[in-house]
Protein backbone atom coordinates (compact mmCIF):
# COMPACT_ATOMS: atom_id res chain seq x y z
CA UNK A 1 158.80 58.12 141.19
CA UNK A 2 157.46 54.67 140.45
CA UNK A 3 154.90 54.70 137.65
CA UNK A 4 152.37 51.72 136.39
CA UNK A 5 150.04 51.08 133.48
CA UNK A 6 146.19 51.36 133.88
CA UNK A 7 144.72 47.81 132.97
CA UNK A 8 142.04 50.33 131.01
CA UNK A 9 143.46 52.80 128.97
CA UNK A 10 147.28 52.13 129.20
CA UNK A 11 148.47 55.32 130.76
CA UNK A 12 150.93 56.00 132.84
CA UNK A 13 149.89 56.72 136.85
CA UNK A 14 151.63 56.89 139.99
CA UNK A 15 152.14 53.43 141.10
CA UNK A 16 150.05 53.90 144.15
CA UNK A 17 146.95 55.27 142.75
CA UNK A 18 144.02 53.43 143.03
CA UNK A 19 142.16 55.31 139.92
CA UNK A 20 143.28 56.18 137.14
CA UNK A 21 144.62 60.00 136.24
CA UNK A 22 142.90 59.76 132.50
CA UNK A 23 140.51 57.39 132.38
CA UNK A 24 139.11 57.30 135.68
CA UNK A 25 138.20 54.11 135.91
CA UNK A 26 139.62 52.03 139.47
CA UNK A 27 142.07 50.21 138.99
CA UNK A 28 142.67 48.94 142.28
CA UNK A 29 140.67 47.24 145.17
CA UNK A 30 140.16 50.27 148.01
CA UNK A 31 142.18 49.32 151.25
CA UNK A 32 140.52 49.38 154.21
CA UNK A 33 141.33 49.03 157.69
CA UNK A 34 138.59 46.48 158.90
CA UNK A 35 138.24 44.04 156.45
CA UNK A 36 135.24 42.65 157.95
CA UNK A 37 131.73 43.77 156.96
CA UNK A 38 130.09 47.07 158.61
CA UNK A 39 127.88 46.50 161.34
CA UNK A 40 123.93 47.73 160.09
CA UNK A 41 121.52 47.60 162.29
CA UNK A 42 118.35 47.65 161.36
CA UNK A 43 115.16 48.45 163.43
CA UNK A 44 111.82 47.89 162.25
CA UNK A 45 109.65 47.53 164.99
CA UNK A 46 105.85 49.00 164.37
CA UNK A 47 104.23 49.79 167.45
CA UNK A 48 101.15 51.70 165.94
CA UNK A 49 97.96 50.46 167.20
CA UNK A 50 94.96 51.46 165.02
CA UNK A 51 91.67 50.89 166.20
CA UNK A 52 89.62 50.98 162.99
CA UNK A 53 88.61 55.06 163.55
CA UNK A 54 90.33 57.36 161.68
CA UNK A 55 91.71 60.63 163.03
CA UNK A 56 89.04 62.47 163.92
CA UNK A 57 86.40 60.44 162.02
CA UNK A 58 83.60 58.68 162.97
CA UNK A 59 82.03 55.13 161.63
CA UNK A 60 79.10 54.94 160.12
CA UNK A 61 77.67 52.21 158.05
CA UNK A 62 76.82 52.44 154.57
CA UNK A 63 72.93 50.57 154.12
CA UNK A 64 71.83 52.98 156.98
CA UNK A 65 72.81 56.04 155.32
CA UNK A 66 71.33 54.81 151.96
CA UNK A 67 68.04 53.71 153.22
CA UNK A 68 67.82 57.48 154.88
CA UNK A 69 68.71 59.00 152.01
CA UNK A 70 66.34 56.71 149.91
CA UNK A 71 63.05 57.28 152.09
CA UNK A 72 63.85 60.56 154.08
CA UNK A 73 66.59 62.58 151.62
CA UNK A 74 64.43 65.59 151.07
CA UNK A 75 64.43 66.12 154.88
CA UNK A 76 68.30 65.34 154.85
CA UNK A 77 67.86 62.44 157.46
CA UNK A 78 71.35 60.76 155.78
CA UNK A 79 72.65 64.32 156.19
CA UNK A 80 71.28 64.55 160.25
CA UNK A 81 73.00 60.58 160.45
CA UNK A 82 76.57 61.43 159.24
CA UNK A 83 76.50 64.55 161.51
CA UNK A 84 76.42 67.02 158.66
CA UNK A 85 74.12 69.38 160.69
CA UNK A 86 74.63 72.12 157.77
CA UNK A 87 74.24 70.79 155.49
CA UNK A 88 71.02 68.54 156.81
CA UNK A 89 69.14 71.87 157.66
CA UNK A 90 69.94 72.98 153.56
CA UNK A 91 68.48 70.02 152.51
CA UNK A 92 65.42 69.87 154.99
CA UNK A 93 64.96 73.71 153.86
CA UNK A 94 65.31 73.34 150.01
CA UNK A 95 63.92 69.96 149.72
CA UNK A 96 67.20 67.85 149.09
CA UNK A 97 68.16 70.75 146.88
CA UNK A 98 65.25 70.45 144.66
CA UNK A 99 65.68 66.80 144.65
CA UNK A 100 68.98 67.04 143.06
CA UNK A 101 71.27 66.99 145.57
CA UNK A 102 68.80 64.19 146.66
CA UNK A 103 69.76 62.17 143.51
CA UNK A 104 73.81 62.89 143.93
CA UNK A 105 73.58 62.03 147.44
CA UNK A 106 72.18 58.58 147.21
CA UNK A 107 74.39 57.64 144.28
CA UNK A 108 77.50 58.89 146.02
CA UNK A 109 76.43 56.65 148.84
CA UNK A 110 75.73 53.47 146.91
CA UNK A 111 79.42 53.67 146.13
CA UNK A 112 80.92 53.97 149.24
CA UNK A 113 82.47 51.17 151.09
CA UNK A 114 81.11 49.93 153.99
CA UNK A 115 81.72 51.05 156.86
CA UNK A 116 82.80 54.42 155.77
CA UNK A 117 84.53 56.98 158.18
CA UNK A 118 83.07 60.63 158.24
C-alpha cells in the first residue's frame, strides 16, 4: 500500500487520498472530469407591471382628506371620502368621537404621504 505525508500535520495517508485521515485538511486539488467551468444560467427577467394601485386599494390624495377632516370631521366627511362608511356614520353620530377622534384623525392625516392608498 503506498502511503504519503500530509503537507499539514505530517501523517501518514493513503497515497491517493485527497484529505487527510487526521487532520482533515485537503491536501490535494479535487479531480474532475470537465475541467471547464459549470454552465449557470441565470434569469432575471421582471415582467411585473404595477400600475400605481395597490392590491385592493384605492388612491386618494392627502390635502383633500385633510381639508375634510379640518372643516367637516365631526360629520366624518374624511371618513365618507376614504370610503370608511363605518366608521363615517360613528363619527357623524358621536360628533368625531367627542372631538377626539376628530383631533387623531387630522394629525394622522397630516403625516401621511401623498397620495396614500386606502
Amino acid at each position: 500500500m503506498d502511503e504519503k505525508f500530509c503537507k499539514f500535520c505530517g501523517a501518514k495517508i493513503p497515497m491517493d487520498a485527497v484529505m487527510c485521515t487526521s487532520c482533515g485538511r485537503q491536501v490535494e486539488e479535487l479531480k474532475s472530469s470537465a475541467s471547464a467551468q459549470p454552465n449557470i444560467v441565470i434569469n432575471n427577467s421582471n415582467n411585473n407591471i404595477n400600475g400605481g394601485i395597490m392590491a385592493g386599494g384605492r388612491i386618494k390624495n392627502k390635502w383633500v382628506a385633510l381639508l375634510l377632516c379640518f372643516f367637516l370631521g365631526g360629520l366624518g366627511a374624511h371618513r365618507f371620502y376614504e370610503g370608511k362608511i363605518g366608521t363615517g356614520i360613528l363619527w357623524l353620530c358621536t360628533l368625531g368621537l367627542f372631538g377626539v377622534g376628530w383631533v387623531i384623525d387630522f394629525f394622522i392625516l397630516l403625516f401621511k404621504p401623498n397620495p396614500y392608498y386606502v
